[in-house]
C-alpha atoms as a PDB file:
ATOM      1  CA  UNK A   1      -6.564  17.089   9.841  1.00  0.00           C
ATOM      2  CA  UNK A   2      -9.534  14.980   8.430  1.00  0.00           C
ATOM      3  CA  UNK A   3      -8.386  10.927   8.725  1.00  0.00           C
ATOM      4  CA  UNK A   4     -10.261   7.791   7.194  1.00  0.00           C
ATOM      5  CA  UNK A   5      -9.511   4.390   6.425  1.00  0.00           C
ATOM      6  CA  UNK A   6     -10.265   2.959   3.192  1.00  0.00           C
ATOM      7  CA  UNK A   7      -9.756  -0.953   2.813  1.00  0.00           C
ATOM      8  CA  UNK A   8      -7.948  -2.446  -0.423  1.00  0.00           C
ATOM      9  CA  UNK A   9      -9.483  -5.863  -1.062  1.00  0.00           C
ATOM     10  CA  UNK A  10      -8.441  -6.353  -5.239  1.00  0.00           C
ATOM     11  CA  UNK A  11      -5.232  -6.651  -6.865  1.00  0.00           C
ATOM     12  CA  UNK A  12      -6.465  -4.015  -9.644  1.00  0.00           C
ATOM     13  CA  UNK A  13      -6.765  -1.290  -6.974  1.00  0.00           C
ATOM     14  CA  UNK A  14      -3.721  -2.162  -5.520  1.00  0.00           C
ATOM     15  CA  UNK A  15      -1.791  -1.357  -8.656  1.00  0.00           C
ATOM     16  CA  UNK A  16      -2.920   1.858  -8.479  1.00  0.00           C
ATOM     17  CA  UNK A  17      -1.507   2.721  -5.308  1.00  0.00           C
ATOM     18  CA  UNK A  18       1.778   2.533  -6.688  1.00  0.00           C
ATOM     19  CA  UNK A  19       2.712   6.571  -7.007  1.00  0.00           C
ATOM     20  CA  UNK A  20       1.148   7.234  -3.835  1.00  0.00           C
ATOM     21  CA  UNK A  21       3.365   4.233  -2.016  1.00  0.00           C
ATOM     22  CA  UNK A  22       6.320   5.484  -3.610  1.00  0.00           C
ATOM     23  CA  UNK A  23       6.017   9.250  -2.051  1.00  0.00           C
ATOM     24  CA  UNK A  24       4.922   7.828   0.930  1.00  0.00           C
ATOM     25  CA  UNK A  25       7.667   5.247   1.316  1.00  0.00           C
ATOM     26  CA  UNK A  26       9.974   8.526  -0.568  1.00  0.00           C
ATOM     27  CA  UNK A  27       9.723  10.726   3.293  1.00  0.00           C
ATOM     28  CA  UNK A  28      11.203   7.509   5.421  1.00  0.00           C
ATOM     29  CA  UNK A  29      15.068   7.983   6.418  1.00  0.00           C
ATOM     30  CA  UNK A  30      16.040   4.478   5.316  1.00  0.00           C
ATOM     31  CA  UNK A  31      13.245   2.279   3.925  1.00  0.00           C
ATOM     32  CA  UNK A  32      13.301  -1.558   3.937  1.00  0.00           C
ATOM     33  CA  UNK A  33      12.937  -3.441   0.690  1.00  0.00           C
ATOM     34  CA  UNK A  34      10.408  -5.098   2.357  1.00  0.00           C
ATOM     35  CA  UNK A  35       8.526  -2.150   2.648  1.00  0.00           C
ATOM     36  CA  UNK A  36       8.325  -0.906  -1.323  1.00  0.00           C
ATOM     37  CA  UNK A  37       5.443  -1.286  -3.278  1.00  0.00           C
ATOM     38  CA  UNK A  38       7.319  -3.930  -5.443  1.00  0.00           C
ATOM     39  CA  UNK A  39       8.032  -5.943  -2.771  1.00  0.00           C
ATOM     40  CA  UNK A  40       4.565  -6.436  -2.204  1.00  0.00           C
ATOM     41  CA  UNK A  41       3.369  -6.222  -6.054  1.00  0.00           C
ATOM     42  CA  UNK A  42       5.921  -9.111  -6.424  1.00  0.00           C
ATOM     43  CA  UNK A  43       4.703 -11.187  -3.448  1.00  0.00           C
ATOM     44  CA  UNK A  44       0.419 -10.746  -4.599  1.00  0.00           C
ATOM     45  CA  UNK A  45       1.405 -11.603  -7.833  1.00  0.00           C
ATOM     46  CA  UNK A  46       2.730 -14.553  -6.663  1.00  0.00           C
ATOM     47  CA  UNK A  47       0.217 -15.792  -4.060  1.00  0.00           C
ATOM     48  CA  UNK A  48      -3.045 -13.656  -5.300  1.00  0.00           C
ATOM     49  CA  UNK A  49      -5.092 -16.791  -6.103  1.00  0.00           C
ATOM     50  CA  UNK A  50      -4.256 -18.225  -2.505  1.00  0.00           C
ATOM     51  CA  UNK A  51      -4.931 -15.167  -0.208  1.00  0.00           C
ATOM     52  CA  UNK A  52      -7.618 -12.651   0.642  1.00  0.00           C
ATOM     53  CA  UNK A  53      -5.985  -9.315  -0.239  1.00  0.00           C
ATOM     54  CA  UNK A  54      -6.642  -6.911   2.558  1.00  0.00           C
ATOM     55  CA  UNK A  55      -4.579  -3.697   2.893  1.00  0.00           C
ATOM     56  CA  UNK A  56      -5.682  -0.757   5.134  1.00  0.00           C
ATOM     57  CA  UNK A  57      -4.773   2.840   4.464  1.00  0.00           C
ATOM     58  CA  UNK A  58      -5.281   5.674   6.386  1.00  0.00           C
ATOM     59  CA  UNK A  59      -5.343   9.003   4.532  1.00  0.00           C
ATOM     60  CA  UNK A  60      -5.078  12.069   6.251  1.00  0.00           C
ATOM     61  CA  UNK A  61      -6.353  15.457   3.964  1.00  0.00           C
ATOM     62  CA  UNK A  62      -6.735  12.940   1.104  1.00  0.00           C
ATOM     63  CA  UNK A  63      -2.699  11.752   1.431  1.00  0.00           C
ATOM     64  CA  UNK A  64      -1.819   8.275   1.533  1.00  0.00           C
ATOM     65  CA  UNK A  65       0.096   8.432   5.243  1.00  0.00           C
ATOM     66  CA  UNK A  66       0.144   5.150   6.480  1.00  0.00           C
ATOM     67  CA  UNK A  67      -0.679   1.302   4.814  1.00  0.00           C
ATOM     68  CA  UNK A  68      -1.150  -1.994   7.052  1.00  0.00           C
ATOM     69  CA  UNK A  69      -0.749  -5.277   5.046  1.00  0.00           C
END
């Protein structure tokens, strides 16, 4: 399996994680609200011009498996 990291630092590519976070977040037993993408699309939106946006993802075969706030 090929992994990499790629490191989210804008708000615009953020937003475009969202089908990728929903079929990732789709394969957990019983996800958290705090864990959905609108959770955290709701929070940014909220703080963005306070905070340095940094989200780590870890893809493995080019699929989103894993995100660290």
């Amino acid at each position: 399996m090929d992994l990499y990291f790629q490191c989210i630092t804008n708000f615009e590519d953020f937003l475009g994680l969202k089908h990728s976070w929903r079929q990732l977040l789709a394969k957990i037993d019983s996800p958290s609200l705090f864990q959905t993408f609108e959770w955290h699309e709701s929070v940014l939106s909220w703080v963005r011009d306070e905070v340095s946006l940094r989200l780590l993802l870890l893809y493995g075969n080019d699929e989103l498996i894993g995100i660290a706030p």
